[in-house]
Protein backbone atom coordinates (compact mmCIF):
# COMPACT_ATOMS: atom_id res chain seq x y z
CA UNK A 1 43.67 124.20 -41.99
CA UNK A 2 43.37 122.70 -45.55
CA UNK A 3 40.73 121.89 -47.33
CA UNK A 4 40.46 118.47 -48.91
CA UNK A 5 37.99 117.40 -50.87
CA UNK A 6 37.42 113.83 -52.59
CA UNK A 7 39.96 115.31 -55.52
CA UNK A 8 42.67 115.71 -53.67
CA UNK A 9 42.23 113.07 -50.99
CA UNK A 10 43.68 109.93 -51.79
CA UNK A 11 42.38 107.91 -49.66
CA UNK A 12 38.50 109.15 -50.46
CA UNK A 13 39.54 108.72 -54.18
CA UNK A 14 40.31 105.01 -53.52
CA UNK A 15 37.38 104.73 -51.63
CA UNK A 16 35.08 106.47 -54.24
CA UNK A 17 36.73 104.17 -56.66
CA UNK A 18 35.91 100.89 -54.74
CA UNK A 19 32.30 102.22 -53.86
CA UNK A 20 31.59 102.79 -57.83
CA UNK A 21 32.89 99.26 -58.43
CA UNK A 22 30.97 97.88 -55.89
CA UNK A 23 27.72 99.00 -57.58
CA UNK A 24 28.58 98.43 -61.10
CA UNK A 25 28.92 94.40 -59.33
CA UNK A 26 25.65 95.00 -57.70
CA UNK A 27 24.16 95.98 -60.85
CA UNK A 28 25.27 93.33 -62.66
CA UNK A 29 23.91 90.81 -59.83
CA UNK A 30 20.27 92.99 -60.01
CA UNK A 31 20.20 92.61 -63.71
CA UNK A 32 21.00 88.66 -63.23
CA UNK A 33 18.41 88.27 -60.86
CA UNK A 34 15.97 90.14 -62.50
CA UNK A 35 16.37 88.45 -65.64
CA UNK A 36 16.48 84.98 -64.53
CA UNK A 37 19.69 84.49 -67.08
CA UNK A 38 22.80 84.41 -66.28
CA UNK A 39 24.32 86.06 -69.52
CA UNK A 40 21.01 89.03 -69.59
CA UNK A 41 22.67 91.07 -72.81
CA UNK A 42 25.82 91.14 -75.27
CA UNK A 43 27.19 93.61 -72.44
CA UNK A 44 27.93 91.03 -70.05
CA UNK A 45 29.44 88.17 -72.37
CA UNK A 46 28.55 88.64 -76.58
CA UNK A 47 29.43 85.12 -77.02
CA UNK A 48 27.94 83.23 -74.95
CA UNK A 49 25.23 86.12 -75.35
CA UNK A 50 24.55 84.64 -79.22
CA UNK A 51 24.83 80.94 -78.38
CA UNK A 52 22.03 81.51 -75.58
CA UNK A 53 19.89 83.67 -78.35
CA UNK A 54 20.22 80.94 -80.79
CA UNK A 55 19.47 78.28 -78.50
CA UNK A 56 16.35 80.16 -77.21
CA UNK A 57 15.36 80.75 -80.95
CA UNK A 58 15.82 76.73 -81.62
CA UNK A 59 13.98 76.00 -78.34
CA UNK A 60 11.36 78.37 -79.05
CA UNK A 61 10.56 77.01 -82.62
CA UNK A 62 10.18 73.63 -81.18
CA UNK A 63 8.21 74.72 -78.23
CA UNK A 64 5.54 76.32 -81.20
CA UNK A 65 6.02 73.42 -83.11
CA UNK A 66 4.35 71.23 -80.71
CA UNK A 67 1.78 73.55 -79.75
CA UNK A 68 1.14 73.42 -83.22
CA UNK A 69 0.94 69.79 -83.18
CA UNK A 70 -1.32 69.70 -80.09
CA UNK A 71 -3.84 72.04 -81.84
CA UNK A 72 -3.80 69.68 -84.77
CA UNK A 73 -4.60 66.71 -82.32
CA UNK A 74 -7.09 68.27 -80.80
CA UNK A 75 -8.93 69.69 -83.66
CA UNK A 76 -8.75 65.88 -85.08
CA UNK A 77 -10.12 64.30 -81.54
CA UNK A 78 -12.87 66.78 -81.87
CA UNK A 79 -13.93 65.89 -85.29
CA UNK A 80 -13.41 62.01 -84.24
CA UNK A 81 -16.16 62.68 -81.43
CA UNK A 82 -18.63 64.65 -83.83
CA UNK A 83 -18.97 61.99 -86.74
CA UNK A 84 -17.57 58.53 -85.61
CA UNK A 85 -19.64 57.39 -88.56
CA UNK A 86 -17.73 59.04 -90.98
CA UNK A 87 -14.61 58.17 -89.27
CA UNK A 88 -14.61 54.81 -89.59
CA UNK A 89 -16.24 54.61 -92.96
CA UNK A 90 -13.12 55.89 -93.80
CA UNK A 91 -10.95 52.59 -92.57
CA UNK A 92 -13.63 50.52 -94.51
């Protein structure tokens, strides 16, 4: 009787070797889904890895920009409603 084990077995090498890429896929999928974004790190495609972080970056300068810009509003509105007096002695 020999022995095989999964070193000398052929067929359980192939198999081992479809198994591992099976879950490196799976990973990939997890990491995906996790993540929301398609391209999660430079790992899984660098180039469209640093267009994505520079278009984040761009978006997320804009998005503080406004927030920015709302903050200003609303600090104006509020001094509007405390001294319309003084506002419109302004426009005179």
């Amino acid at each position: 009787m020999a022995m095989n084990s999964v070193n000398t077995n052929i067929s359980s090498m192939v198999a081992l070797q479809s198994l591992n890429r099976t879950s490196d896929q799976l990973s990939v999928v997890q990491k995906c889904i996790s993540t929301g974004f398609r391209v999660a790190d430079a790992k899984d495609d660098g180039g469209a890895f640093a267009v994505t972080q520079a278009v984040r970056a761009k978006e997320s300068a804009k998005l503080q920009s406004l927030q920015i810009r709302q903050q200003l509003g609303t600090q104006a509105m509020s001094i509007a409603n405390q001294a319309p007096q003084t506002l419109l002695s302004l426009f005179r």
